[in-house]
N, C-alpha and C. Protein backbone atom coordinates (compact mmCIF):
# COMPACT_ATOMS: atom_id res chain seq x y z
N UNK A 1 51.46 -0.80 57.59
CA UNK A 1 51.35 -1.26 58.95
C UNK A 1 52.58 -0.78 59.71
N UNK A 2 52.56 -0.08 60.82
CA UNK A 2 53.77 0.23 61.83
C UNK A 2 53.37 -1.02 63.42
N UNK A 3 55.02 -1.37 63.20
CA UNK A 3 55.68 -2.60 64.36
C UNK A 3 56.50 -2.19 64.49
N UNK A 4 56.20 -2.27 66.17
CA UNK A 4 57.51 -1.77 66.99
C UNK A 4 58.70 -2.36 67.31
N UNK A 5 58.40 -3.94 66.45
CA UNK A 5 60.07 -4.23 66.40
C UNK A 5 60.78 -3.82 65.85
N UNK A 6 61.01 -2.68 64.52
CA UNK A 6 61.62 -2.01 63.58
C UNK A 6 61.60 -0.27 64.24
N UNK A 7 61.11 -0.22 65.29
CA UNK A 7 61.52 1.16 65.98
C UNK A 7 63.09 1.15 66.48
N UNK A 8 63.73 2.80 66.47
CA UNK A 8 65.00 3.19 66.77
C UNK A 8 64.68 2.87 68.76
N UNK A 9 65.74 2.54 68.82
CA UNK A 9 65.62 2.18 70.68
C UNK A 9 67.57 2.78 71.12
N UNK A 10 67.08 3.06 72.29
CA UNK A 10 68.90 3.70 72.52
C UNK A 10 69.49 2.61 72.81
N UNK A 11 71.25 2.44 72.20
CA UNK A 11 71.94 1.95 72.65
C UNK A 11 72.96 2.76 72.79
N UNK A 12 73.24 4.14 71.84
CA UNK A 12 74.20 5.18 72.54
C UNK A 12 73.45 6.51 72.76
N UNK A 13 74.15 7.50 71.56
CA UNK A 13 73.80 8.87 71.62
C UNK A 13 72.41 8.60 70.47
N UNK A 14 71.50 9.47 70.88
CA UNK A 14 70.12 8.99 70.07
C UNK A 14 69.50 10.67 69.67
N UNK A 15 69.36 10.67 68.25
CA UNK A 15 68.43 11.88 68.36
C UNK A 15 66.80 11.72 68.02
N UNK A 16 66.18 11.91 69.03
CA UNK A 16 64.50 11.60 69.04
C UNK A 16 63.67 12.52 68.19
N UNK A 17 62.79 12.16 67.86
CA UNK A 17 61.34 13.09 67.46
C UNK A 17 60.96 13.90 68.74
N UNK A 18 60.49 15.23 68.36
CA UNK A 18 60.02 15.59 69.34
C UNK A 18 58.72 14.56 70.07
N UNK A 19 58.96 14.40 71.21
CA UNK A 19 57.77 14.10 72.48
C UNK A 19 58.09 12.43 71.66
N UNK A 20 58.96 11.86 71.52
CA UNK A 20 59.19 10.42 71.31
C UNK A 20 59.59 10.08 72.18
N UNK A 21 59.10 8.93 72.74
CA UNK A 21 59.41 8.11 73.78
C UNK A 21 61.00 7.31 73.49
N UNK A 22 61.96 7.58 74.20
CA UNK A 22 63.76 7.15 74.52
C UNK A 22 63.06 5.91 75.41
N UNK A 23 63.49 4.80 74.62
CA UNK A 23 63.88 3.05 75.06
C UNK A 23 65.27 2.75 74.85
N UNK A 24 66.19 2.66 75.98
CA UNK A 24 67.12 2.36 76.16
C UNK A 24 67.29 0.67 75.83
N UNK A 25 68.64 0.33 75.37
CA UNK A 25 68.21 -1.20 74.78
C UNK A 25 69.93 -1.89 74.69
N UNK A 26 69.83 -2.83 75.03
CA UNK A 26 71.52 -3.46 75.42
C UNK A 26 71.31 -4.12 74.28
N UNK A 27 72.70 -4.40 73.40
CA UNK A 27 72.91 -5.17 72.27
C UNK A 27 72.08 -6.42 72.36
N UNK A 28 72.42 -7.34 73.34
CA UNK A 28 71.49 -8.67 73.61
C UNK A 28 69.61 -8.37 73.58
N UNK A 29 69.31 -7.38 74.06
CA UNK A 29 67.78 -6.90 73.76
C UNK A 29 67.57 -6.74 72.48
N UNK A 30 68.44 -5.69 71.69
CA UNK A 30 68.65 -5.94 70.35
C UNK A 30 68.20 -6.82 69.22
N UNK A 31 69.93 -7.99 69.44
CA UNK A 31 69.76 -8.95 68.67
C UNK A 31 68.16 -9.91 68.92
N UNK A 32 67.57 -10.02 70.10
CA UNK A 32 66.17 -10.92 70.46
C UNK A 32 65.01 -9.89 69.64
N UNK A 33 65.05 -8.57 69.67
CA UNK A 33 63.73 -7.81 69.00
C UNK A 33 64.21 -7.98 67.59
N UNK A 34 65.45 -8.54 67.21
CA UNK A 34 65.90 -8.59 65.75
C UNK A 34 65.42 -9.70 65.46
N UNK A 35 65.11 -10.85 66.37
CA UNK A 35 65.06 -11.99 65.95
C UNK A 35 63.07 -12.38 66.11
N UNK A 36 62.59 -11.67 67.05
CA UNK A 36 61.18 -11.42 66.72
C UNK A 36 60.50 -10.96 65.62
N UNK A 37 61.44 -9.79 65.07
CA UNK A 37 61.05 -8.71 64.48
C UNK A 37 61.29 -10.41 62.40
N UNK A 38 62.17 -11.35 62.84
CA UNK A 38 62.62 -11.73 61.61
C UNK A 38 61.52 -12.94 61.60
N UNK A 39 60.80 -13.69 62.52
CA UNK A 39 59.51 -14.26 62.67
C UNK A 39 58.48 -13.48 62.30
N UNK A 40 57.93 -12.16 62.25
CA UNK A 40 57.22 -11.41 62.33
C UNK A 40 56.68 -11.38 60.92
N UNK A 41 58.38 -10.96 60.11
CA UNK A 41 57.91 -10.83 58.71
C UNK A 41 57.94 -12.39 57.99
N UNK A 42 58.27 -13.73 58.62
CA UNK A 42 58.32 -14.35 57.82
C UNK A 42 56.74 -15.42 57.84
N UNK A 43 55.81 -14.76 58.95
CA UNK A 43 54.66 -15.10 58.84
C UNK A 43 53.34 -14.15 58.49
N UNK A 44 53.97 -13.19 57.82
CA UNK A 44 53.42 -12.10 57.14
C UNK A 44 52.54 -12.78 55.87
N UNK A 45 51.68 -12.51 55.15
CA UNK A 45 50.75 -13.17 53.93
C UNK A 45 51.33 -11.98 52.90
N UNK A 46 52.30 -10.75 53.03
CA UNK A 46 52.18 -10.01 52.02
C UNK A 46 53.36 -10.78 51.30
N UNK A 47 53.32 -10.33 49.87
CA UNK A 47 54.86 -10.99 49.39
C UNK A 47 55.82 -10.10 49.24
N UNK A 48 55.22 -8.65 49.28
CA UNK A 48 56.47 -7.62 49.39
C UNK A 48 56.04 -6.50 50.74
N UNK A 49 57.30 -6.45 50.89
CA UNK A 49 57.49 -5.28 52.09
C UNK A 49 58.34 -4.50 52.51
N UNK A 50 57.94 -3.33 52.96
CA UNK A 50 59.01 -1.87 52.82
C UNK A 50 59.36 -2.06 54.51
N UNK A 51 60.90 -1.98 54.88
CA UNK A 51 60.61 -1.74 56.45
C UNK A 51 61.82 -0.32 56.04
N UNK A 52 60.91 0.10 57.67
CA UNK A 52 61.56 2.27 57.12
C UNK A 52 62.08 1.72 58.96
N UNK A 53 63.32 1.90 59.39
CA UNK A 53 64.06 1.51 60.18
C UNK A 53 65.18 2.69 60.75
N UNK A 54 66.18 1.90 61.42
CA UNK A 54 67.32 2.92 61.81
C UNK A 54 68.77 2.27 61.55
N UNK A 55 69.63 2.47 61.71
CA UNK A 55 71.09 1.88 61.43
C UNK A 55 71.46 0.63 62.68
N UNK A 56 71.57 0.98 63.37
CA UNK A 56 71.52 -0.26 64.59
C UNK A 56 70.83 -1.54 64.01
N UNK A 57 69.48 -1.48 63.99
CA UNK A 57 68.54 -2.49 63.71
C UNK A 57 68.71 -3.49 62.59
N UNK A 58 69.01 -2.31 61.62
CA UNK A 58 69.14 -2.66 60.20
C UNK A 58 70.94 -3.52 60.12
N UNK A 59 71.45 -3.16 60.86
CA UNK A 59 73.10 -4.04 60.88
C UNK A 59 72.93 -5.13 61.60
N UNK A 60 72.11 -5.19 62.73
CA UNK A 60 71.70 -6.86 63.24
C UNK A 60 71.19 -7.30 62.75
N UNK A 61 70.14 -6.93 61.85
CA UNK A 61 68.86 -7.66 61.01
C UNK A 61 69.70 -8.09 59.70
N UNK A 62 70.39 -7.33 59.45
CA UNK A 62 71.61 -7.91 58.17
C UNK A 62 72.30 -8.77 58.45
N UNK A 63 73.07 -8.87 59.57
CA UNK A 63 74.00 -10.05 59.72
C UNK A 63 73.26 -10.94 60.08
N UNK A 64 71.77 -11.21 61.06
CA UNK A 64 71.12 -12.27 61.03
C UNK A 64 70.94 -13.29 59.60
N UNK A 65 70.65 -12.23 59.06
CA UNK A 65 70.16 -13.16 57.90
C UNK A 65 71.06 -13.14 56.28
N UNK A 66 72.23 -12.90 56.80
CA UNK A 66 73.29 -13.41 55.71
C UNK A 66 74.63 -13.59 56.80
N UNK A 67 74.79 -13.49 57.43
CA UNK A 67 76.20 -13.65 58.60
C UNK A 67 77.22 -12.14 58.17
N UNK A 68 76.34 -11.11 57.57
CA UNK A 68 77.55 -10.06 56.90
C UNK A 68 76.49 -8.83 57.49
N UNK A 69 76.62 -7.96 58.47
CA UNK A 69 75.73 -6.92 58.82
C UNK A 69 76.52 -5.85 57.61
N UNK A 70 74.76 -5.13 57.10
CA UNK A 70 75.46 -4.25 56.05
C UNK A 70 75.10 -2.99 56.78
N UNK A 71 76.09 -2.37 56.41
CA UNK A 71 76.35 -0.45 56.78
C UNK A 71 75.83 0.24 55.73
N UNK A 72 73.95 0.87 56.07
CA UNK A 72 73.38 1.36 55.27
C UNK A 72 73.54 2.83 55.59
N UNK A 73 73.43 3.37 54.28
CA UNK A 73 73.48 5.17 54.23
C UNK A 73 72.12 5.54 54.14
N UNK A 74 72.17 6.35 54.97
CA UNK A 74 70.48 7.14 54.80
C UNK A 74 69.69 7.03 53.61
N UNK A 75 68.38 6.31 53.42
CA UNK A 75 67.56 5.92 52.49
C UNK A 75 67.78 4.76 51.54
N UNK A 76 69.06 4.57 51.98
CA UNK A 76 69.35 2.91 50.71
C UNK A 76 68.41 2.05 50.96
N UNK A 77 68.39 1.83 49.35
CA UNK A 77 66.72 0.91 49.05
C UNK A 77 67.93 -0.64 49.52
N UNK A 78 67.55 -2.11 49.72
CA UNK A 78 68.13 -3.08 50.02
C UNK A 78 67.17 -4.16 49.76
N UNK A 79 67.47 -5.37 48.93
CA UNK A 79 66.60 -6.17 48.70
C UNK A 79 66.91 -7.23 49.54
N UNK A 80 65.92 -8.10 50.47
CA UNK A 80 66.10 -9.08 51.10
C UNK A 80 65.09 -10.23 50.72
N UNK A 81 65.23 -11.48 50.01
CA UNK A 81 64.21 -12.63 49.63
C UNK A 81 64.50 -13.62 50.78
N UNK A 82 63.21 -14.09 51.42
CA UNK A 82 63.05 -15.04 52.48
C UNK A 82 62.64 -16.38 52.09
């Protein structure tokens, strides 16, 4: 399933897909699609799930839900239990 709360959105320098739509996005827009995006999966019926993300997203969505945003390197697998 693709949700667009786990899409890359600009908050600085951004490199796009070709013909991808640039959503400009202030930290506070951010942290609220972080906090939709953390309702989203926790009324989900699956018990496991892959989210394929960007670095921004993935450091608010980390510190939401441990108070420690983690600094992921391209492709790090990361286990999160809800």
């Amino acid at each position: 399933m693709i949700c667009d709360y786990f899409r890359e959105h600009k908050i600085g320098s951004l490199n796009c897909l070709d013909n991808e739509e640039i959503i400009d996005e202030t930290l506070v827009e951010l942290s609220n699609r972080v906090n939709k995006a953390l309702e989203y999966i926790k009324n989900l019926d699956e018990k496991n799930i892959g989210i394929i993300t960007h670095h921004d997203f993935l450091l608010q969505f980390t510190a939401k839900i441990s108070n420690n945003g983690h600094m992921f390197r391209n492709c790090e697998k990361y286990i999160f239990n809800f």
